[in-house]
N, C-alpha and C. Protein backbone atom coordinates (compact mmCIF):
# COMPACT_ATOMS: atom_id res chain seq x y z
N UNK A 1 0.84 -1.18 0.00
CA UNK A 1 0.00 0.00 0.00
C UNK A 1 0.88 1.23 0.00
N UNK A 2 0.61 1.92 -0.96
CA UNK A 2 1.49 3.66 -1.06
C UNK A 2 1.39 4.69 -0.13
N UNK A 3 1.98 5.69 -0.23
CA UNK A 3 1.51 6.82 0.73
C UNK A 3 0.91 7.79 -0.41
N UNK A 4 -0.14 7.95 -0.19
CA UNK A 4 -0.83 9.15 -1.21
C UNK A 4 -1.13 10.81 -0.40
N UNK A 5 -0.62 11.43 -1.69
CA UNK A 5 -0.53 12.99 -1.29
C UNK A 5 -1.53 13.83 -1.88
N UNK A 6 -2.16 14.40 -1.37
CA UNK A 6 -3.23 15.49 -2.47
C UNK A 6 -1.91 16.95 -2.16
N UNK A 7 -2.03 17.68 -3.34
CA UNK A 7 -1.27 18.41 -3.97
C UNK A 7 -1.80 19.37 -4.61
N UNK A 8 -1.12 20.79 -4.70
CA UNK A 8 -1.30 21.89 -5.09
C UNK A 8 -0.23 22.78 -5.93
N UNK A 9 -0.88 22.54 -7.08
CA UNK A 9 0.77 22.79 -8.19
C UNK A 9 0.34 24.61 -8.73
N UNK A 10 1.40 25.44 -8.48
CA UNK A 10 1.02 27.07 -9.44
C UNK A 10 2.43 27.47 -9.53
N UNK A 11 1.89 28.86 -10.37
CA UNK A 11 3.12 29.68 -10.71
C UNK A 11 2.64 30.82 -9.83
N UNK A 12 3.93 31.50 -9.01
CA UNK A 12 3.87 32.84 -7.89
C UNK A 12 4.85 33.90 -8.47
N UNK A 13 4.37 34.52 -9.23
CA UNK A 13 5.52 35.54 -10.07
C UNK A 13 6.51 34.64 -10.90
N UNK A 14 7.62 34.53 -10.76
CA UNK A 14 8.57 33.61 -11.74
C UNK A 14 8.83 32.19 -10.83
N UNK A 15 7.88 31.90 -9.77
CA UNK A 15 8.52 30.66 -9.37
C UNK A 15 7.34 30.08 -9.31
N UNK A 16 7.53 28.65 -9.62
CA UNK A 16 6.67 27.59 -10.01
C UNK A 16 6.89 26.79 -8.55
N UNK A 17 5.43 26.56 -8.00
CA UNK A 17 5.03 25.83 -6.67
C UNK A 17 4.64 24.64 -6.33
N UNK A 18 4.90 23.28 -5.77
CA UNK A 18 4.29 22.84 -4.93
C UNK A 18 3.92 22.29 -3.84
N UNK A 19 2.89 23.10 -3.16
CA UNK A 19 2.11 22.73 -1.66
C UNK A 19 1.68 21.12 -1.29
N UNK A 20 2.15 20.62 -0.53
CA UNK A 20 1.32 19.73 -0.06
C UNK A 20 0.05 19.70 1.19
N UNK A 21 -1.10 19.52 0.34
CA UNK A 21 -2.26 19.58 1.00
C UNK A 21 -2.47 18.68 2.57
N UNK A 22 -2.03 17.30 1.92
CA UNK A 22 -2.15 16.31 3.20
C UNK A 22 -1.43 15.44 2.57
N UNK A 23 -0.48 14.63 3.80
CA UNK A 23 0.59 13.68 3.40
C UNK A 23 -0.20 12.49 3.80
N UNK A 24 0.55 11.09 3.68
CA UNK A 24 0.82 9.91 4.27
C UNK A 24 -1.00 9.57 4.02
N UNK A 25 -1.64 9.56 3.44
CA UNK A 25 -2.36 9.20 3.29
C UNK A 25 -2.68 7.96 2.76
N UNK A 26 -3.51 6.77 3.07
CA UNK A 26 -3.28 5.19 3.09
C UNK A 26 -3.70 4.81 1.57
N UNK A 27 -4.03 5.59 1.25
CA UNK A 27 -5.13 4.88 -0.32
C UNK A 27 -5.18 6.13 -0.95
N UNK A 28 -5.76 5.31 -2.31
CA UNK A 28 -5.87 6.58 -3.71
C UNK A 28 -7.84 6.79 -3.00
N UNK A 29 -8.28 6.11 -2.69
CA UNK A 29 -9.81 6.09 -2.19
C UNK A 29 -9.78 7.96 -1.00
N UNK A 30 -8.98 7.42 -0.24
CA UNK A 30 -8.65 8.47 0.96
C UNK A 30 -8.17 9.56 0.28
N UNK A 31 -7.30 9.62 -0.72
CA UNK A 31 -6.80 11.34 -1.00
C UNK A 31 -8.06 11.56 -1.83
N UNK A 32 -8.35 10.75 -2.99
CA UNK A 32 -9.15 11.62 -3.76
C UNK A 32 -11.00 11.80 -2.36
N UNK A 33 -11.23 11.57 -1.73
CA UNK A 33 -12.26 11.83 -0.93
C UNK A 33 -11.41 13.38 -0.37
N UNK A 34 -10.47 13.16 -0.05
CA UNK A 34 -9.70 15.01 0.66
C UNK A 34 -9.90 15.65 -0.34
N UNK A 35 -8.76 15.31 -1.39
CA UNK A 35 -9.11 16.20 -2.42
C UNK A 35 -10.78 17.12 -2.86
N UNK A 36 -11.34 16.15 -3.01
CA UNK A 36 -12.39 16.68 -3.36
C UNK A 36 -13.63 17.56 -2.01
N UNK A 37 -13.12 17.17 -0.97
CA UNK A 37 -13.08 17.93 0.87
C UNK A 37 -12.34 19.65 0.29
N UNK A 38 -11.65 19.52 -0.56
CA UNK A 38 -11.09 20.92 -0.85
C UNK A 38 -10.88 21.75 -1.72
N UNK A 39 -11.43 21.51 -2.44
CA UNK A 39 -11.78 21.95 -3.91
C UNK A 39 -12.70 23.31 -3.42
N UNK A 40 -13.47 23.22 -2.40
CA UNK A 40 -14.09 24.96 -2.14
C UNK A 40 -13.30 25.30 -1.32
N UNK A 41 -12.50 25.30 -0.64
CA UNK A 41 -11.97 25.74 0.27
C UNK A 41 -10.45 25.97 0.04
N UNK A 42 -9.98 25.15 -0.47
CA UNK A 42 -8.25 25.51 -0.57
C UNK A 42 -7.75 26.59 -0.58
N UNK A 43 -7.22 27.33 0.10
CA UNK A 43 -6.27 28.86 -0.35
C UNK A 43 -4.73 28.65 -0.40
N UNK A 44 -3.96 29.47 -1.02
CA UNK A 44 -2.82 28.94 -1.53
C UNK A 44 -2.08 29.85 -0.29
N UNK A 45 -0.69 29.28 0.19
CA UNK A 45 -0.16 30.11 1.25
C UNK A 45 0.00 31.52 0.96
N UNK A 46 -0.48 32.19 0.01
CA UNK A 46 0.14 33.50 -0.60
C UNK A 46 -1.03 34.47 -0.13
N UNK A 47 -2.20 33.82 0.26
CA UNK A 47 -2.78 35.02 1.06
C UNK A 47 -3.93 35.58 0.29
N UNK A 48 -4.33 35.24 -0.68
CA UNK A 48 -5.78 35.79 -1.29
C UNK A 48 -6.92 36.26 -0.79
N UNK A 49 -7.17 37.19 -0.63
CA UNK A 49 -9.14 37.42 -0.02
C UNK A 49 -9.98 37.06 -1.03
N UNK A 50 -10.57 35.95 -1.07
CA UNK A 50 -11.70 35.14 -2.66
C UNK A 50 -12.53 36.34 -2.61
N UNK A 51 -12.78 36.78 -3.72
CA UNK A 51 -13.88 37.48 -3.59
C UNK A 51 -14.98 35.80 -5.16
N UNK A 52 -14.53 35.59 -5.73
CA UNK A 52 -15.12 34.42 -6.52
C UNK A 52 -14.47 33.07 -6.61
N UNK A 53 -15.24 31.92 -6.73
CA UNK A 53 -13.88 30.94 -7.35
C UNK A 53 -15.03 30.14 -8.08
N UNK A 54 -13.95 29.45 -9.40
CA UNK A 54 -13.98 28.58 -10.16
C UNK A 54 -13.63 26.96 -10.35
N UNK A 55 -14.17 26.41 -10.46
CA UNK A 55 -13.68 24.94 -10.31
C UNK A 55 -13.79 23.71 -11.14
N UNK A 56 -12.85 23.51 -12.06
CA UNK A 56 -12.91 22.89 -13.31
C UNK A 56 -12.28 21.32 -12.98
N UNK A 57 -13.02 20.97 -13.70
CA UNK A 57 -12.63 18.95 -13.71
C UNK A 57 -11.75 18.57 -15.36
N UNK A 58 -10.20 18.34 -15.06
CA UNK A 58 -9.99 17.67 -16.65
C UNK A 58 -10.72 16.47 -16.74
N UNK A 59 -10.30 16.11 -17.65
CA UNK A 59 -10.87 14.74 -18.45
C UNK A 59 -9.76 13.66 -18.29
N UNK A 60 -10.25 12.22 -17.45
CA UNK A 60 -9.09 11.19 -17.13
C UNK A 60 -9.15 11.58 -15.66
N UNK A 61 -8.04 10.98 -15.21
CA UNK A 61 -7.43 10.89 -13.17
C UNK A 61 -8.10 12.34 -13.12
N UNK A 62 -8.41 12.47 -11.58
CA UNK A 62 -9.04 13.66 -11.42
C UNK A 62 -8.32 14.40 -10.65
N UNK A 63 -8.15 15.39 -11.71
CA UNK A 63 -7.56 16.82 -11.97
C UNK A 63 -8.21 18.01 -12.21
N UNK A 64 -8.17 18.80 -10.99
CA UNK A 64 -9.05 19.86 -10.74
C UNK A 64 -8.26 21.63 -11.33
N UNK A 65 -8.33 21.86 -11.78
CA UNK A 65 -8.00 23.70 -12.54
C UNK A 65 -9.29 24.43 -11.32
N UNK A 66 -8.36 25.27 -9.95
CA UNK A 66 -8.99 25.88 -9.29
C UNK A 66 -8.71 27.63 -10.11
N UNK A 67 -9.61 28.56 -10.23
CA UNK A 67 -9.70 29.87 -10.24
C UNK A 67 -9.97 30.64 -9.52
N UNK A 68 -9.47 31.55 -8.47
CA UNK A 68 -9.73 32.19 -7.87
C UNK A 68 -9.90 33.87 -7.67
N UNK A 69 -10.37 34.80 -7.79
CA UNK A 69 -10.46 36.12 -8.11
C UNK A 69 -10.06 36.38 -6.88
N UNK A 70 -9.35 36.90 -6.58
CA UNK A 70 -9.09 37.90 -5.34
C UNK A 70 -9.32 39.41 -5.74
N UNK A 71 -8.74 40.44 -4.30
CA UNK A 71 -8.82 41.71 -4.62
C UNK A 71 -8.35 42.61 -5.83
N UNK A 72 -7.14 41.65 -5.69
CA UNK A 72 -6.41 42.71 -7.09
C UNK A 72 -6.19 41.37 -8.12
N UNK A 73 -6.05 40.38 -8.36
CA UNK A 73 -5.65 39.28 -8.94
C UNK A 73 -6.44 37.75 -9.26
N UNK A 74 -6.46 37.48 -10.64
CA UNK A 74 -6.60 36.11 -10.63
C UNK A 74 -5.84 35.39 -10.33
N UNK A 75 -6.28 34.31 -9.57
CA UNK A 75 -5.03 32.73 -9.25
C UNK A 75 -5.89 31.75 -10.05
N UNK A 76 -4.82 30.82 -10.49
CA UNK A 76 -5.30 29.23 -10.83
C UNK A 76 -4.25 28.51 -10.39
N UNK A 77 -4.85 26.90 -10.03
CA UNK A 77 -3.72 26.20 -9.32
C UNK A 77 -3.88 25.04 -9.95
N UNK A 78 -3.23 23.85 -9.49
CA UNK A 78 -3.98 22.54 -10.52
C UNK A 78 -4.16 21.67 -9.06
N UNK A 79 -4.99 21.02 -8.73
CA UNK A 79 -5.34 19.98 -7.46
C UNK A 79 -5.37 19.04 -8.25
N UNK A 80 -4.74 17.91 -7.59
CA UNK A 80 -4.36 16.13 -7.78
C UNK A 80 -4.16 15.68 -6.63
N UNK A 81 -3.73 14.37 -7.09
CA UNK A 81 -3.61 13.36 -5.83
C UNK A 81 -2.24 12.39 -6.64
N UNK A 82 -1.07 12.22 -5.73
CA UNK A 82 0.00 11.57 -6.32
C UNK A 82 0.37 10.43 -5.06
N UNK A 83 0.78 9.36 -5.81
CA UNK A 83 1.44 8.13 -4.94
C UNK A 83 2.75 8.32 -4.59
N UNK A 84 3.57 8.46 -3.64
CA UNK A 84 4.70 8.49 -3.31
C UNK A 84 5.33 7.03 -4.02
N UNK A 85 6.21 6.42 -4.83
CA UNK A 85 6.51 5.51 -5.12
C UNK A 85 8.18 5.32 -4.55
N UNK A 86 8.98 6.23 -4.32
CA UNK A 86 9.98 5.94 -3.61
C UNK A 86 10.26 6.95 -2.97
N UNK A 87 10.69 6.69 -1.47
CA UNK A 87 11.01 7.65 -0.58
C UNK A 87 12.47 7.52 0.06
N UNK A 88 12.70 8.91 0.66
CA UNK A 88 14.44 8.89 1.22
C UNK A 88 14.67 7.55 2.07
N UNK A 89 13.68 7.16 3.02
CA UNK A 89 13.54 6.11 3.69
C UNK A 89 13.81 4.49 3.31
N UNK A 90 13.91 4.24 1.69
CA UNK A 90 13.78 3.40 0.85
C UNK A 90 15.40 3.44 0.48
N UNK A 91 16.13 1.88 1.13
CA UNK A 91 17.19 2.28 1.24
C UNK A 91 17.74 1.57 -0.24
N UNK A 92 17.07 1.56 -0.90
CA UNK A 92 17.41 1.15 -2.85
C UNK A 92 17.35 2.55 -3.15
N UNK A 93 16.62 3.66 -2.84
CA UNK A 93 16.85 5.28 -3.27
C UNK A 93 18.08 5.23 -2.80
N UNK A 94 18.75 5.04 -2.08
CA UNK A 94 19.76 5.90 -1.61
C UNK A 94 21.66 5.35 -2.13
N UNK A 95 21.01 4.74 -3.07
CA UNK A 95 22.50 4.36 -4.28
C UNK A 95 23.39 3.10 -3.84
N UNK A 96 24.33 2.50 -4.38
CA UNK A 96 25.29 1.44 -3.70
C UNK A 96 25.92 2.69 -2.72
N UNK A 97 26.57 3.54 -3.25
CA UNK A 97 27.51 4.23 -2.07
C UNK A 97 26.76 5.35 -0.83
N UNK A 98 25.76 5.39 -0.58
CA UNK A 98 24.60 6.11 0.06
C UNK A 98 24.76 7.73 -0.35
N UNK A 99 25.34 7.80 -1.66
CA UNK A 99 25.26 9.08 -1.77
C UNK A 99 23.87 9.74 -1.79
N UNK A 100 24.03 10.84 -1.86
CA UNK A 100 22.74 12.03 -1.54
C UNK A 100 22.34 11.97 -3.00
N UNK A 101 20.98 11.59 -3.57
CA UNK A 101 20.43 11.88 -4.69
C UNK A 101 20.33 13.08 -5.52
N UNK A 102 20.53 14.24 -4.63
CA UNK A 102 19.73 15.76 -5.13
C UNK A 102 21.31 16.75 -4.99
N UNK A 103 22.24 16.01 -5.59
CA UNK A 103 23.66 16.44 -6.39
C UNK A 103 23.50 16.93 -7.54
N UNK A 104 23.94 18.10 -7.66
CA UNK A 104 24.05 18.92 -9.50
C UNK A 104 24.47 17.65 -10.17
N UNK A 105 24.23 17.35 -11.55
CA UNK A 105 24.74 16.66 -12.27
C UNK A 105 25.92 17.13 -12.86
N UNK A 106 26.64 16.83 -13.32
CA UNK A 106 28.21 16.74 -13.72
C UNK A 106 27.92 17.56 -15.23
N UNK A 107 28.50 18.89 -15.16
CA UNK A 107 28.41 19.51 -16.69
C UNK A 107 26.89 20.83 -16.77
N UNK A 108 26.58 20.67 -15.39
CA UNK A 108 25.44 21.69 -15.13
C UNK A 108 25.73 22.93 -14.04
């Protein structure tokens, strides 16, 4: 059984975000029930006063396009739900020599 995450993906001026809504969650059953627990409610840490919101369903795994109007600004975010499939804890992540994964690559 995985650990499932509901998730909150945007762009905040030039930097691209993402929030995690709720971790460690036991099942794809359990996030997408949160997920969809927050689809009216979510605010992004950046502080918006809603004055409207919008709430769109893609087509396939469910993937939500939130819109939000605030005072001075539109937001949109994307809401999902993702399986953790390997974690730092997972001692096959962590190489034959236990090096640290999240090293510049060589030539970057």
């Amino acid at each position: 059984m995985g650990q499932w995450v509901v998730m909150a993906q945007y762009s905040y001026g030039e930097t691209y975000r993402t929030e995690f809504i709720r971790r460690g969650l036991q099942s794809e059953e359990l996030a997408l029930a949160e997920l969809r627990g927050v689809l009216s409610t979510y605010l992004p840490s950046k502080g918006i006063v809603e004055q409207w919101r919008q709430v769109y369903r893609y087509p396939g795994p469910e993937t939500y396009l939130v819109v939000i109007k605030g005072m001075v600004t539109k937001w949109e975010c994307t809401l999902r739900v993702a399986e953790m499939v390997v974690g730092s804890a997972d001692a096959s992540a962590a190489g034959a020599a236990g090096e640290p994964q999240d090293r510049i690559p060589p030539g970057h």
